[in-house]
N, C-alpha and C. Protein backbone atom coordinates (compact mmCIF):
# COMPACT_ATOMS: atom_id res chain seq x y z
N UNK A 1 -7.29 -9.31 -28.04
CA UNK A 1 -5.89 -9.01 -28.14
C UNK A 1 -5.57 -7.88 -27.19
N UNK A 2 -4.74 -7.61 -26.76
CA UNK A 2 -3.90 -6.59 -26.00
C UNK A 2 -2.89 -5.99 -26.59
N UNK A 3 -2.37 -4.71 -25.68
CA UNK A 3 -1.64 -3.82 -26.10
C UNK A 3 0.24 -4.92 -25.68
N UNK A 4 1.16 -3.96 -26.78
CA UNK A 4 2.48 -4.83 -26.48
C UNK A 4 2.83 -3.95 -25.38
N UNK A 5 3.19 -4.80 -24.18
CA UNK A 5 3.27 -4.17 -22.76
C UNK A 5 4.99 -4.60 -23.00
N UNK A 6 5.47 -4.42 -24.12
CA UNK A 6 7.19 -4.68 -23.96
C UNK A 6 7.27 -2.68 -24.03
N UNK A 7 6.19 -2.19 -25.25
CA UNK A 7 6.26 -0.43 -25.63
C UNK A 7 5.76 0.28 -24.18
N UNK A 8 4.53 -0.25 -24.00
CA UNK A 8 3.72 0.08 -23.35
C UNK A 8 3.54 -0.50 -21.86
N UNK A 9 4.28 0.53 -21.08
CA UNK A 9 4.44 -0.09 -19.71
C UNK A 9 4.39 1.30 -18.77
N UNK A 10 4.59 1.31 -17.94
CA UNK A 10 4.86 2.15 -16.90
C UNK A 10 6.32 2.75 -17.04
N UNK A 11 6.22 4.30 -16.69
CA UNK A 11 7.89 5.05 -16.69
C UNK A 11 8.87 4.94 -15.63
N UNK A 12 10.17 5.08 -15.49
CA UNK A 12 10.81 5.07 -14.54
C UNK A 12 10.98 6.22 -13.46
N UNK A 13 10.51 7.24 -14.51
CA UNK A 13 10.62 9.18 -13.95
C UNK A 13 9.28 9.26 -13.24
N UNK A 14 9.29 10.40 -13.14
CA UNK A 14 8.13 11.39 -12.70
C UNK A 14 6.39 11.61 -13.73
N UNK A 15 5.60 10.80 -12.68
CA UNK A 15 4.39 11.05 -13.52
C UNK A 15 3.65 12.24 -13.16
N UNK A 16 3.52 13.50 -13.53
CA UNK A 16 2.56 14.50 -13.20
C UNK A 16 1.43 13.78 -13.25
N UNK A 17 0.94 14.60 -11.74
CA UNK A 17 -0.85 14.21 -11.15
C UNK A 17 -1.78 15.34 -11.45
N UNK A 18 -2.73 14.40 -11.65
CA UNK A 18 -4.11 15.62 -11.93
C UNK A 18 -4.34 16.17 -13.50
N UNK A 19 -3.78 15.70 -14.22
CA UNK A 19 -4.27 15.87 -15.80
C UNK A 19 -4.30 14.41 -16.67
N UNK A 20 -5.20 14.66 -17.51
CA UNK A 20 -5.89 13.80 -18.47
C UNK A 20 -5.19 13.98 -19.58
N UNK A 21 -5.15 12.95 -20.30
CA UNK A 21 -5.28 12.93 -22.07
C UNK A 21 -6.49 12.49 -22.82
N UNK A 22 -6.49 12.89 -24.03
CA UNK A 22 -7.47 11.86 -24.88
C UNK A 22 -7.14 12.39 -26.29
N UNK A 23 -7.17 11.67 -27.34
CA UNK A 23 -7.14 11.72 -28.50
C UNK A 23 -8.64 12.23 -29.20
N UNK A 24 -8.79 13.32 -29.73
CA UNK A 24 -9.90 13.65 -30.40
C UNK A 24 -10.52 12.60 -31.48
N UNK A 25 -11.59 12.10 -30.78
CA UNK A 25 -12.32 11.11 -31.81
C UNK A 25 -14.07 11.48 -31.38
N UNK A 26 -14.04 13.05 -31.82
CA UNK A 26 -15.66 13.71 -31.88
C UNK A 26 -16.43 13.72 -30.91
N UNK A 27 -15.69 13.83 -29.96
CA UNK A 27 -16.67 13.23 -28.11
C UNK A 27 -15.58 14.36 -27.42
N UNK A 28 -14.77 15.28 -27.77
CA UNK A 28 -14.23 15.93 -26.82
C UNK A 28 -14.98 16.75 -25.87
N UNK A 29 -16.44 17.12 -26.01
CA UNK A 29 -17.33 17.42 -24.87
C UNK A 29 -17.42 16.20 -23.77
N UNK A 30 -17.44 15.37 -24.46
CA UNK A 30 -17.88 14.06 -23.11
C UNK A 30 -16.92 13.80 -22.45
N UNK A 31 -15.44 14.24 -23.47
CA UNK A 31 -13.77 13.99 -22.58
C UNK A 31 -14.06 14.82 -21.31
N UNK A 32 -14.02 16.40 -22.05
CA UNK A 32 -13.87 17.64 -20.87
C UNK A 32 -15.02 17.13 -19.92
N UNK A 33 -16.16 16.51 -19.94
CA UNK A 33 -17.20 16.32 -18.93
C UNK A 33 -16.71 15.25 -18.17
N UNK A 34 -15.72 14.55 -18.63
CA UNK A 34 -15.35 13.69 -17.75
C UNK A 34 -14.12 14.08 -16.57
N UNK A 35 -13.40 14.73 -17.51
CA UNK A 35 -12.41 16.05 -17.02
C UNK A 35 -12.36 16.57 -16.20
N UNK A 36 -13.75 17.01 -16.11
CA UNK A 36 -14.16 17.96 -14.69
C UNK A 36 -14.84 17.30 -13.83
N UNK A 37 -15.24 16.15 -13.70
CA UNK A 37 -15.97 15.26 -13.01
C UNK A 37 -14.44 14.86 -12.04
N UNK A 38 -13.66 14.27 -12.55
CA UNK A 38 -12.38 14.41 -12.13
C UNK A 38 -11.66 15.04 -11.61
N UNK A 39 -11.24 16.24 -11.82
CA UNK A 39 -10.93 17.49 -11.16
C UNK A 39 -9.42 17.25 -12.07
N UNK A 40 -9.38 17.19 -13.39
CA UNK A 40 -8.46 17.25 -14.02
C UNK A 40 -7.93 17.83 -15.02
N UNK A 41 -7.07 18.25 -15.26
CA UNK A 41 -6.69 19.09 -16.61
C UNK A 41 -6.70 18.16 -17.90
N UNK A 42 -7.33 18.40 -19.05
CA UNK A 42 -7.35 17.71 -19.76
C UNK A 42 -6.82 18.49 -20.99
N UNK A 43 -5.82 17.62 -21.90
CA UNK A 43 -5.38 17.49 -23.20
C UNK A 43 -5.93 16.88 -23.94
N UNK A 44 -6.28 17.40 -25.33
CA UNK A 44 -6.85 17.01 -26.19
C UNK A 44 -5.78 16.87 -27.60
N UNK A 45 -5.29 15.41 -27.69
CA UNK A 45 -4.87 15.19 -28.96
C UNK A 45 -4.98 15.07 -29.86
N UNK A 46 -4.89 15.52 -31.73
CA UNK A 46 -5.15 14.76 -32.43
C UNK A 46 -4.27 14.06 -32.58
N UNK A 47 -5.22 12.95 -33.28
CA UNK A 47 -4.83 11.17 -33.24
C UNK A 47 -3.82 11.09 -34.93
N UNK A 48 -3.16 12.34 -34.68
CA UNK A 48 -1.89 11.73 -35.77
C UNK A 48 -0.21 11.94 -35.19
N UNK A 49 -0.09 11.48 -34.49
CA UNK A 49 1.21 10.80 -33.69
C UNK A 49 1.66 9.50 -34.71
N UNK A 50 2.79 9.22 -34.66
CA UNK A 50 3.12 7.76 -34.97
C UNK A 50 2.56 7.03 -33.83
N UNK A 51 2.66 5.56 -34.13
CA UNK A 51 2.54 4.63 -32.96
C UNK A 51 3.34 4.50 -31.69
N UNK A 52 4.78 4.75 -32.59
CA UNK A 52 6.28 4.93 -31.42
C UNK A 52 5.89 5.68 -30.65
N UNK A 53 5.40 6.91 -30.94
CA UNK A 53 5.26 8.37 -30.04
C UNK A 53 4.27 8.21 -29.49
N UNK A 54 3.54 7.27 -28.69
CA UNK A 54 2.61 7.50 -28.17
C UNK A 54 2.58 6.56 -26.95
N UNK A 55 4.03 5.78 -26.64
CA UNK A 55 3.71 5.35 -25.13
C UNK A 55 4.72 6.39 -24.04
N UNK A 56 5.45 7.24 -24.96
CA UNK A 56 6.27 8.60 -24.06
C UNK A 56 5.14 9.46 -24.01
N UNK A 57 4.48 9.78 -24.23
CA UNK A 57 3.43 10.63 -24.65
C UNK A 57 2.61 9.95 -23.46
N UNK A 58 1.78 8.94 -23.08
CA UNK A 58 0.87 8.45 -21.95
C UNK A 58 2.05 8.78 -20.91
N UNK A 59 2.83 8.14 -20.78
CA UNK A 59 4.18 8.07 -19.41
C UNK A 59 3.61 9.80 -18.64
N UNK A 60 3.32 10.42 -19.69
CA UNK A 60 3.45 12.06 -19.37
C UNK A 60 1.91 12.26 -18.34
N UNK A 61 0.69 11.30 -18.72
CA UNK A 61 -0.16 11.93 -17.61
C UNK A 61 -1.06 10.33 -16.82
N UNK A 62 -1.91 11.12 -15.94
CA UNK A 62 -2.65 10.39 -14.83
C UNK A 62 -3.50 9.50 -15.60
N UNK A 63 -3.99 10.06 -16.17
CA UNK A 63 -5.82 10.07 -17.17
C UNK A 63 -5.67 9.52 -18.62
N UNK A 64 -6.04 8.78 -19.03
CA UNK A 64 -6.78 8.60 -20.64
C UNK A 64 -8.17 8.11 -20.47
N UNK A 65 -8.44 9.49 -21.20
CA UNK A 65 -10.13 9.08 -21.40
C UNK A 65 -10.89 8.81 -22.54
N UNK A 66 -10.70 7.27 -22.61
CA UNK A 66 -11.10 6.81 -23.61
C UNK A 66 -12.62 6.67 -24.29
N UNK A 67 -13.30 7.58 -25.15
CA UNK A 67 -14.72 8.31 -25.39
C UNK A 67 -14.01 8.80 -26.55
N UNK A 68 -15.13 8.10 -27.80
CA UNK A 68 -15.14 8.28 -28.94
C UNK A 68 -16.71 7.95 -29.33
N UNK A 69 -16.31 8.72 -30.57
CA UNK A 69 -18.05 8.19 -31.50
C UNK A 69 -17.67 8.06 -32.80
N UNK A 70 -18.34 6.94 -32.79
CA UNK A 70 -18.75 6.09 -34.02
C UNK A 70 -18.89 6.83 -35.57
N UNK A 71 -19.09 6.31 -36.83
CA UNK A 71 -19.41 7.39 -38.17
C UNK A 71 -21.03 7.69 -37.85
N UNK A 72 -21.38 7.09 -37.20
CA UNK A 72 -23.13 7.27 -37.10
C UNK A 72 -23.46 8.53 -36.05
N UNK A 73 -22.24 9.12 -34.79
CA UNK A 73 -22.19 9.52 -33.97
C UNK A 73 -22.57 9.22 -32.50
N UNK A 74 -23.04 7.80 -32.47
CA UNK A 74 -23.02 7.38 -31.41
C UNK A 74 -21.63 6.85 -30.48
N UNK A 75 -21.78 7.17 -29.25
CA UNK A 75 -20.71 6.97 -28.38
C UNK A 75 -20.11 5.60 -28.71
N UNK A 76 -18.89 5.32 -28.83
CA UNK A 76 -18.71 3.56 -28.98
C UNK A 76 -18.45 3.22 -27.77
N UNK A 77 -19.12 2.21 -27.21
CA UNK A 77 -18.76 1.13 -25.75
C UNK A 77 -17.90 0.30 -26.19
N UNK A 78 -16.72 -0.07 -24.79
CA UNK A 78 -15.86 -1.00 -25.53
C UNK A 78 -14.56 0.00 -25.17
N UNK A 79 -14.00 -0.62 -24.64
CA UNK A 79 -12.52 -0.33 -24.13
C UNK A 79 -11.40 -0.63 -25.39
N UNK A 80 -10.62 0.44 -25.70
CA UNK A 80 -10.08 0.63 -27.27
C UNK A 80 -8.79 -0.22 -26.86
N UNK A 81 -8.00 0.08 -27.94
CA UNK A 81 -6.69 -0.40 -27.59
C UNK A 81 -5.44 0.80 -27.23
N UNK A 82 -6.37 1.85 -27.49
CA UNK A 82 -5.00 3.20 -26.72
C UNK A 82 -5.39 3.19 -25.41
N UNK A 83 -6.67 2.36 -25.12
CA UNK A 83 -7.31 2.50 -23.59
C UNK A 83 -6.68 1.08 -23.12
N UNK A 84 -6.34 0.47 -23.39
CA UNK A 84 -5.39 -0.49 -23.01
C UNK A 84 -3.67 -0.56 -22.74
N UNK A 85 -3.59 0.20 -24.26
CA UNK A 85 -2.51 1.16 -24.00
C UNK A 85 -1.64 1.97 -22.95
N UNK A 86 -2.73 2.29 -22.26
CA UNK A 86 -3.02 3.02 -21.30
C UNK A 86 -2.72 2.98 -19.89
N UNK A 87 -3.68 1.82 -19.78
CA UNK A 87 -3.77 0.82 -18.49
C UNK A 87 -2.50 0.33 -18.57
N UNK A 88 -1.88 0.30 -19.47
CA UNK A 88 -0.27 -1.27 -19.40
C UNK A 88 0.59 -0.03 -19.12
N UNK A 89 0.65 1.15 -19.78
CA UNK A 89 1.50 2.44 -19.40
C UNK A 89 1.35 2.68 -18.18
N UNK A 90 0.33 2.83 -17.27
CA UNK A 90 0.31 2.86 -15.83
C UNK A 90 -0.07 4.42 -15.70
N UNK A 91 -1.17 4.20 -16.17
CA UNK A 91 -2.17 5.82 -16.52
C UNK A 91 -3.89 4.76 -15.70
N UNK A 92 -4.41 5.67 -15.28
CA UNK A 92 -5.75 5.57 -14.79
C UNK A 92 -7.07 5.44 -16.24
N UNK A 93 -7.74 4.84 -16.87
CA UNK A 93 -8.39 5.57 -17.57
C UNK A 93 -10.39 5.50 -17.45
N UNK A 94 -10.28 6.69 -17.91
CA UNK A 94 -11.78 6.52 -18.09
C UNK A 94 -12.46 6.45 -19.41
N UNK A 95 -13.43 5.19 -18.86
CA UNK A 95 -13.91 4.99 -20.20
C UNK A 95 -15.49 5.93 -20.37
N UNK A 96 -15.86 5.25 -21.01
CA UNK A 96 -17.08 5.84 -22.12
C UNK A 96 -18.12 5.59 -21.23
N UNK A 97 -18.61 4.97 -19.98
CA UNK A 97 -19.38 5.26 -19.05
C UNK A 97 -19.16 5.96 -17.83
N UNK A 98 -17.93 6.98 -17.86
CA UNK A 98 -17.50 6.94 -16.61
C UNK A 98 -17.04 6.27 -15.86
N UNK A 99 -16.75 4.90 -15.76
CA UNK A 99 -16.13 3.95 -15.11
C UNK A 99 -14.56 4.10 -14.84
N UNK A 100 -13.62 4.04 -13.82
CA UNK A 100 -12.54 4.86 -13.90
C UNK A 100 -11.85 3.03 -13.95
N UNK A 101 -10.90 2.92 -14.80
CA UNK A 101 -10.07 1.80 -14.80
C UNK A 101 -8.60 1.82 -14.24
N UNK A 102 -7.94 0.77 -13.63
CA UNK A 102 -6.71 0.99 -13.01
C UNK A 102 -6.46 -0.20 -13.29
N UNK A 103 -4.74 -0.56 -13.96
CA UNK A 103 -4.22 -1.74 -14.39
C UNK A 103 -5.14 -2.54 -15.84
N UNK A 104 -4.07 -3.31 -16.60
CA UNK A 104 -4.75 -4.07 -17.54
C UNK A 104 -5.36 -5.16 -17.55
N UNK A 105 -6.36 -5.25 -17.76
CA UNK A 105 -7.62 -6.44 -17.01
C UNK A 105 -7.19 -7.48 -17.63
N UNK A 106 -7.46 -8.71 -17.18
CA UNK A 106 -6.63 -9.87 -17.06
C UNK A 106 -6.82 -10.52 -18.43
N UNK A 107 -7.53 -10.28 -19.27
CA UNK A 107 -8.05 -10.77 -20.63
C UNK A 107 -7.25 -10.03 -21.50
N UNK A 108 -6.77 -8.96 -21.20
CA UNK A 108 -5.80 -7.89 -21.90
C UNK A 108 -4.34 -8.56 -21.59
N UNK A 109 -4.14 -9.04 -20.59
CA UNK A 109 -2.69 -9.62 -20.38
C UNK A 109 -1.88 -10.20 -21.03
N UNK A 110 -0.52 -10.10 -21.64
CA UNK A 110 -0.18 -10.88 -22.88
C UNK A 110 -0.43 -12.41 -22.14
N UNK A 111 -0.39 -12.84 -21.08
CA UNK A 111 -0.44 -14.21 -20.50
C UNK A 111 -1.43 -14.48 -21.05
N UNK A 112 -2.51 -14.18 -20.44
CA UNK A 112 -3.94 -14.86 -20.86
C UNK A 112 -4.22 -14.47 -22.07
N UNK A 113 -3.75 -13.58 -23.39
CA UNK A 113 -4.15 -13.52 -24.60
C UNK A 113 -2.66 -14.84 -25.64
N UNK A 114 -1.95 -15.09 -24.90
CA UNK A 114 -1.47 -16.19 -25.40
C UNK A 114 -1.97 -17.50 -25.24
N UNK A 115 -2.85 -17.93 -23.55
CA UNK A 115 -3.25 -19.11 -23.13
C UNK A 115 -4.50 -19.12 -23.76
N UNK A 116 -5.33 -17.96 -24.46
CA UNK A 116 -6.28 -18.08 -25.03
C UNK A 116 -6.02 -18.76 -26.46
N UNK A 117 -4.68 -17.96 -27.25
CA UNK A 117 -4.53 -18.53 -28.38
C UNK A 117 -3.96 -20.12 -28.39
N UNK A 118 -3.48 -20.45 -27.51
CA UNK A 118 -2.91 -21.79 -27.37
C UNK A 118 -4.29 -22.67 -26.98
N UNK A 119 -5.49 -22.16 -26.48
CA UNK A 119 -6.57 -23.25 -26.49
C UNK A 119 -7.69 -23.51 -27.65
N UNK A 120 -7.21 -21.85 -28.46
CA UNK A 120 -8.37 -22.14 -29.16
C UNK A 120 -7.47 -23.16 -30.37
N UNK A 121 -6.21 -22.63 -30.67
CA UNK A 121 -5.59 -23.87 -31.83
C UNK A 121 -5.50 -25.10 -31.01
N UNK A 122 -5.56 -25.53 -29.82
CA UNK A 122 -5.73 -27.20 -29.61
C UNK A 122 -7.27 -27.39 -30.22
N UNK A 123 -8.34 -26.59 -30.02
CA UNK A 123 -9.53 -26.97 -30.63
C UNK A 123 -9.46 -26.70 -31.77
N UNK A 124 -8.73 -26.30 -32.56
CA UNK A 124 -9.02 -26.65 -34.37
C UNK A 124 -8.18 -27.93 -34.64
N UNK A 125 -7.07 -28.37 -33.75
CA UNK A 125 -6.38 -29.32 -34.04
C UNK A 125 -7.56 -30.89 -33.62
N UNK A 126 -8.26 -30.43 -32.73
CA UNK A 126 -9.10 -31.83 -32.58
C UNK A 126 -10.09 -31.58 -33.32
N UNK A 127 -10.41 -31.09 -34.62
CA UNK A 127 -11.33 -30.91 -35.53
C UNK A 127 -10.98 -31.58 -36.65
């Protein structure tokens, strides 16, 4: 599934360059390490915003660096959905290997997450 890119899109204003976000989910060392690998200012949110408030809130920077850990404390792999969020807002993000992402990858697209749902119900219908 993907993020709703009707909330979550790109702004019409002014995007300040050179700072990060991320929502505190117990990895804010690995955020700031990514931070500075970057050469970016980084914000650290906690993750109690409403849902509304949080695609004016991306519009505002370059960066989401999406790096969290698990209840066990291991890092989770796996591109979230505020990291998708993200990408459809028209923010850069980095994920949980360092990998820097730009735009919402084509499996994230409401297109292709509708043409997916429209093939998998023709295959329950020929069942």
């Amino acid at each position: 599934m993907g993020p709703d890119t009707c909330l979550f899109r790109p702004g019409d204003g002014f995007r300040p360059w050179g700072n990060a976000l991320t929502f505190s989910h117990s990895a804010d060392d690995e955020a700031k390490a990514y931070a500075d690998k970057a050469g970016v200012r980084l914000t650290i949110q906690e993750p109690s915003l409403q849902h509304k408030e949080i695609p004016a809130l991306l519009r505002r920077f370059e960066y989401y660096i999406d790096v969290k850990r698990g209840v066990k404390g291991q890092i989770l792999e796996g591109l979230g959905l505020t990291g998708q969020e993200a990408l459809a807002s028209g923010c850069r993000v980095i994920r949980w290997d360092g990998k820097v992402l730009q735009g919402l990858p084509e499996e994230n697209r409401p297109e292709s997450v509708a043409k997916r749902y429209f093939q998998l119900y023709e295959e329950l219908l020929k069942r």
